[in-house]
Protein backbone atom coordinates (compact mmCIF):
# COMPACT_ATOMS: atom_id res chain seq x y z
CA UNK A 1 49.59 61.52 154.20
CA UNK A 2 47.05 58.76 153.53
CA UNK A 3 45.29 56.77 156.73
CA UNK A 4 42.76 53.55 156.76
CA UNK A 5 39.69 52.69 158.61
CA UNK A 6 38.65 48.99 157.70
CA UNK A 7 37.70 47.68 160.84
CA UNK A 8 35.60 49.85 162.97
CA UNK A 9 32.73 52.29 162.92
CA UNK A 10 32.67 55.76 161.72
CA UNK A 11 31.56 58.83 163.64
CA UNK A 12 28.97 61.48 162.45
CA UNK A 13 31.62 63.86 164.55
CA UNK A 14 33.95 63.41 161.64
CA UNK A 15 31.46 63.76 159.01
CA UNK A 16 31.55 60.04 157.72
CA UNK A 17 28.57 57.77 158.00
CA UNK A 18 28.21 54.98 159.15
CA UNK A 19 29.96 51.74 158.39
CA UNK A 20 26.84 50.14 156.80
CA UNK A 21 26.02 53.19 154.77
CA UNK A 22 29.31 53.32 153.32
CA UNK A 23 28.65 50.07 152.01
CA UNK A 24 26.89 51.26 149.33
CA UNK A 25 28.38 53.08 146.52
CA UNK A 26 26.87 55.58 144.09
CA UNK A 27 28.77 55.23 140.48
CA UNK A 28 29.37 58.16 138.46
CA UNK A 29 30.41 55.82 134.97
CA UNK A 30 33.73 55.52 133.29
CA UNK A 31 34.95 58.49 131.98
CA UNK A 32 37.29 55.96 129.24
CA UNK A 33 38.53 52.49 129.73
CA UNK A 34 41.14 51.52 132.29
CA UNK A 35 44.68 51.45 131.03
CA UNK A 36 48.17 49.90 132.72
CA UNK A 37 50.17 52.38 133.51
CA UNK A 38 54.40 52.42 134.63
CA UNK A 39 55.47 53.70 137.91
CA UNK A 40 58.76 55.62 137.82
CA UNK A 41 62.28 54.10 139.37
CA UNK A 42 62.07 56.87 141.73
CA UNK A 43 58.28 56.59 143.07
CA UNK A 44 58.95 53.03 143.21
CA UNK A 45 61.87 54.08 145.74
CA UNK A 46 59.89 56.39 147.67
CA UNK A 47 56.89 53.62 148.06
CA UNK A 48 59.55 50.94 149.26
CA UNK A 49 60.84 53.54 151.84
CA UNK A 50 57.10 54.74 153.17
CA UNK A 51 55.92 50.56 152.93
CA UNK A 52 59.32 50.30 155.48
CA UNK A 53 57.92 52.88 157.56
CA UNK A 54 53.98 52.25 157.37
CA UNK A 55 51.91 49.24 158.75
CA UNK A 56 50.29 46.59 156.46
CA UNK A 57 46.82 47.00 156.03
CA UNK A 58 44.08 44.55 155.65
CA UNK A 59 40.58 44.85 154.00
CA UNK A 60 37.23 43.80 156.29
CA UNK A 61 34.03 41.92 154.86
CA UNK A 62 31.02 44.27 153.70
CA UNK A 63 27.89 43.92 155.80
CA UNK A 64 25.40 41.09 153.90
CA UNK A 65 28.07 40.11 151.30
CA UNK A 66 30.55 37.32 152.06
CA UNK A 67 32.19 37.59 148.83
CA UNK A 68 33.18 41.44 149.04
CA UNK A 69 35.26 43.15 151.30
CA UNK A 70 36.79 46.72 151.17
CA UNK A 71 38.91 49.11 152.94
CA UNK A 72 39.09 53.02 153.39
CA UNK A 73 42.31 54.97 152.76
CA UNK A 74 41.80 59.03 154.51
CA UNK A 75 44.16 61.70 152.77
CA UNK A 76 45.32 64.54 153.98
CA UNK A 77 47.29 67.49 152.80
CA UNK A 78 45.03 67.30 150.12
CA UNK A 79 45.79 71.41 148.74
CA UNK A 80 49.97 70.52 149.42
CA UNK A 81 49.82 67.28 147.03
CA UNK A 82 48.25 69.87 144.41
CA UNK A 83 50.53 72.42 145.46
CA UNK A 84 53.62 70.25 144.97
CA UNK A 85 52.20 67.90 141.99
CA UNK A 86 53.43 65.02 144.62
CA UNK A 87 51.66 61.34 144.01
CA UNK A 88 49.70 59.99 146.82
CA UNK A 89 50.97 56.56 147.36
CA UNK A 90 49.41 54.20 149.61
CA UNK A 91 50.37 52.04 152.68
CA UNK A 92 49.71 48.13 151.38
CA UNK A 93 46.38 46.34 151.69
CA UNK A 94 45.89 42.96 151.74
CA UNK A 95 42.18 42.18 149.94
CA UNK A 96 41.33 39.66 152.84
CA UNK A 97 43.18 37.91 155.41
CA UNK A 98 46.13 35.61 153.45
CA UNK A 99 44.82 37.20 150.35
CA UNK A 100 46.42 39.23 147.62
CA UNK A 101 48.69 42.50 148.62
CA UNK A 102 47.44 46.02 146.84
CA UNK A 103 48.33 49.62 146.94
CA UNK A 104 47.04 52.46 145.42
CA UNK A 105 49.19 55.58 143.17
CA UNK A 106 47.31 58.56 142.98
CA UNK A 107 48.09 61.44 140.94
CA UNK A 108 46.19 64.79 141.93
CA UNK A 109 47.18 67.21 139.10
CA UNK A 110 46.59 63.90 136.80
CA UNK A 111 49.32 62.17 133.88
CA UNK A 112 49.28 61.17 130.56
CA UNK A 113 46.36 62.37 128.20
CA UNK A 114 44.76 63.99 132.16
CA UNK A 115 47.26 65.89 133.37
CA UNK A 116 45.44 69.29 134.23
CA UNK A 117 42.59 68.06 133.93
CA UNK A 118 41.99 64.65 135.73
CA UNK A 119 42.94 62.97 138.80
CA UNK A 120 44.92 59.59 137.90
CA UNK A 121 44.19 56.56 140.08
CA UNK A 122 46.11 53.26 139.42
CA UNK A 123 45.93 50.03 140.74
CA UNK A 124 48.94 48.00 142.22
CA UNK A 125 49.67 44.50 142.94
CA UNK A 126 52.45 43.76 145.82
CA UNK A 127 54.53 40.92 146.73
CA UNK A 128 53.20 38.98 149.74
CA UNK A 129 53.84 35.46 152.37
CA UNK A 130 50.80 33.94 150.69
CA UNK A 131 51.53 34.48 146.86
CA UNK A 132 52.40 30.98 146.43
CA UNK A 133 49.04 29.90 147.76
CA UNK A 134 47.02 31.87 145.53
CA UNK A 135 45.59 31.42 141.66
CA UNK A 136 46.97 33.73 139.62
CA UNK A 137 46.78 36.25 137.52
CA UNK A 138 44.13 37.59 139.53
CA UNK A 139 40.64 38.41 138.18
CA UNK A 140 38.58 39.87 140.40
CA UNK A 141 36.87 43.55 140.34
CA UNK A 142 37.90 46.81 142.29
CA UNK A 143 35.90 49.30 142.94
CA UNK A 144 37.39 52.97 143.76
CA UNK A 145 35.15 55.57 145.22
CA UNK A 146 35.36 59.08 146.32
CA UNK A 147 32.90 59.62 149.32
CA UNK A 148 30.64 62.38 149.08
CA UNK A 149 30.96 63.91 152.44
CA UNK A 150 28.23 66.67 152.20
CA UNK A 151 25.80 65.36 154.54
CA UNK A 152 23.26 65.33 151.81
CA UNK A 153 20.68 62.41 151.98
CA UNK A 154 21.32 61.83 147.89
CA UNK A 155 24.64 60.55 148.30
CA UNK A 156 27.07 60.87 145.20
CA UNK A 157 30.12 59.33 145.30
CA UNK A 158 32.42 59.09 142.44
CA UNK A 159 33.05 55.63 141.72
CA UNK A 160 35.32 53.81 138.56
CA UNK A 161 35.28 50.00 138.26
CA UNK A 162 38.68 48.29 137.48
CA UNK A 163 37.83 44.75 136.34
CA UNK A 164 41.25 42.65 136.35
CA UNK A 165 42.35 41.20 133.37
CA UNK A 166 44.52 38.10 133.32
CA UNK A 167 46.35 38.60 130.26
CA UNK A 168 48.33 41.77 131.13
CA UNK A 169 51.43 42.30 133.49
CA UNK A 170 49.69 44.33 135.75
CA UNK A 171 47.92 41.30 137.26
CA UNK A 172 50.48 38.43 137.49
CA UNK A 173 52.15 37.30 140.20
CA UNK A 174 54.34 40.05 141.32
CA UNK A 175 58.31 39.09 142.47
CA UNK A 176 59.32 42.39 143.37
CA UNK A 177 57.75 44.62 146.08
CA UNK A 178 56.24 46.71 144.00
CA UNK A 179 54.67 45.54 140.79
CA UNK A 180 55.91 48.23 138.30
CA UNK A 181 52.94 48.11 136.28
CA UNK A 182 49.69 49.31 137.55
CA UNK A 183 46.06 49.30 136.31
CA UNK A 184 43.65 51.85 136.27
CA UNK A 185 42.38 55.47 134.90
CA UNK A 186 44.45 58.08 133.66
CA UNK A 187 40.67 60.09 133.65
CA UNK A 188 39.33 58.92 136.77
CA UNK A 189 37.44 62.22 137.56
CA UNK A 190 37.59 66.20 136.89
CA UNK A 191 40.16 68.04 139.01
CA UNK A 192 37.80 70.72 139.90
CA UNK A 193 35.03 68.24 141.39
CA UNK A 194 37.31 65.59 143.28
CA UNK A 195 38.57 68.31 145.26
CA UNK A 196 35.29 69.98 145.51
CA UNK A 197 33.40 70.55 148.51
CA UNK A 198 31.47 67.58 148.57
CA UNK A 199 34.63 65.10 148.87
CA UNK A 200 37.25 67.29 150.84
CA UNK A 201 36.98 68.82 154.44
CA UNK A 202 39.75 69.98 156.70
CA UNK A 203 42.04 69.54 153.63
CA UNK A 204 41.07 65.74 153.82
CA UNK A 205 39.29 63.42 151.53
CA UNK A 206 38.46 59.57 152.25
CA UNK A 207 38.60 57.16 149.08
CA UNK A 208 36.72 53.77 149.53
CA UNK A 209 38.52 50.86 148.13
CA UNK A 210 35.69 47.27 147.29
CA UNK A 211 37.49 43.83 146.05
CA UNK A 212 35.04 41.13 144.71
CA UNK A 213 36.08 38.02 142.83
């Protein structure tokens, strides 16, 4: 079960700083380059169903930065997504208001040259009203972060840049609900420390989501 918070502040009750802190994010470097990556006929049916279900999401501005903006997805049932080896797949974000549509396929027990090792995080663009209105393919940069919710003053998030790259499928203009293709890290950090204590409490962990460009 995945939740946002783009729009309002964040409680020390809940162990999440706040909003201005989480502005800032810690990166840990690529662990290897970002790769497109397919999503399966019958994930792409279970997305459609939970995007039926869910409400559309939509990124706020970062404090000091006009260009930026960001959003932050909360996910539970962390230990039953492991259990199961079920992929966490998002509710759909636009990047700004009238902006481009997103969503995000997570894969705890990892795929490809990760699985058992790595958490897989991919990247993908959705069909929205404004398409038309936009420049495509779109170029911009995302930034994914895991939140280090220790409470230590040395914050250490774990944070993978995906710069957009016009030239591949996973960036076009998509004319389906669900572009196919998505973009992102089959390595995008070690099992053992994304579900570590730093990132996960009360079998919950909150992933940070910047667009620039």
């Amino acid at each position: 079960m995945a939740r946002f918070y783009s729009d309002r502040p964040y409680g020390t009750a809940a162990g999440v700083q706040e909003q201005g802190e989480l502005n800032l994010v810690s990166s840990v470097g690529n662990v290897e380059k970002p790769t497109e990556h397919p999503c399966g006929a019958e994930e792409i049916r279970q997305w459609n169903q939970q995007l039926m279900r869910s409400n559309t999401q939509t990124a706020v501005l970062k404090m000091g930065n006009a260009h930026g903006t960001f959003f932050i997805m909360e996910i539970g049932e962390v230990s039953q997504h492991r259990r199961y080896e079920t992929p966490i797949l998002s509710d759909a974000v636009y990047s700004y208001r009238f902006e481009r549509l997103m969503g995000i396929r997570i894969y705890p027990n990892g795929v490809g040259s990760g699985r058992g090792t790595h958490v897989a995080i991919f990247i993908h663009m959705m069909e929205s009203t404004f398409d038309d209105l936009l420049d495509w393919p779109y170029a911009g940069t995302i930034t994914v972060s895991v939140l280090d919710r220790s409470g230590s003053r040395a914050r250490s998030d774990i944070s993978q840049i995906i710069q957009a790259k016009p030239n591949l499928s996973a960036f076009r203009q998509p004319h389906e609900t669900i572009c196919r293709t998505g973009y992102g890290y089959e390595r995008f950090a070690i099992i053992e420390e994304f579900f570590g204590p730093r990132y996960v409490k009360s079998d919950t962990l909150l992933l940070k989501i910047e667009f620039s460009g």
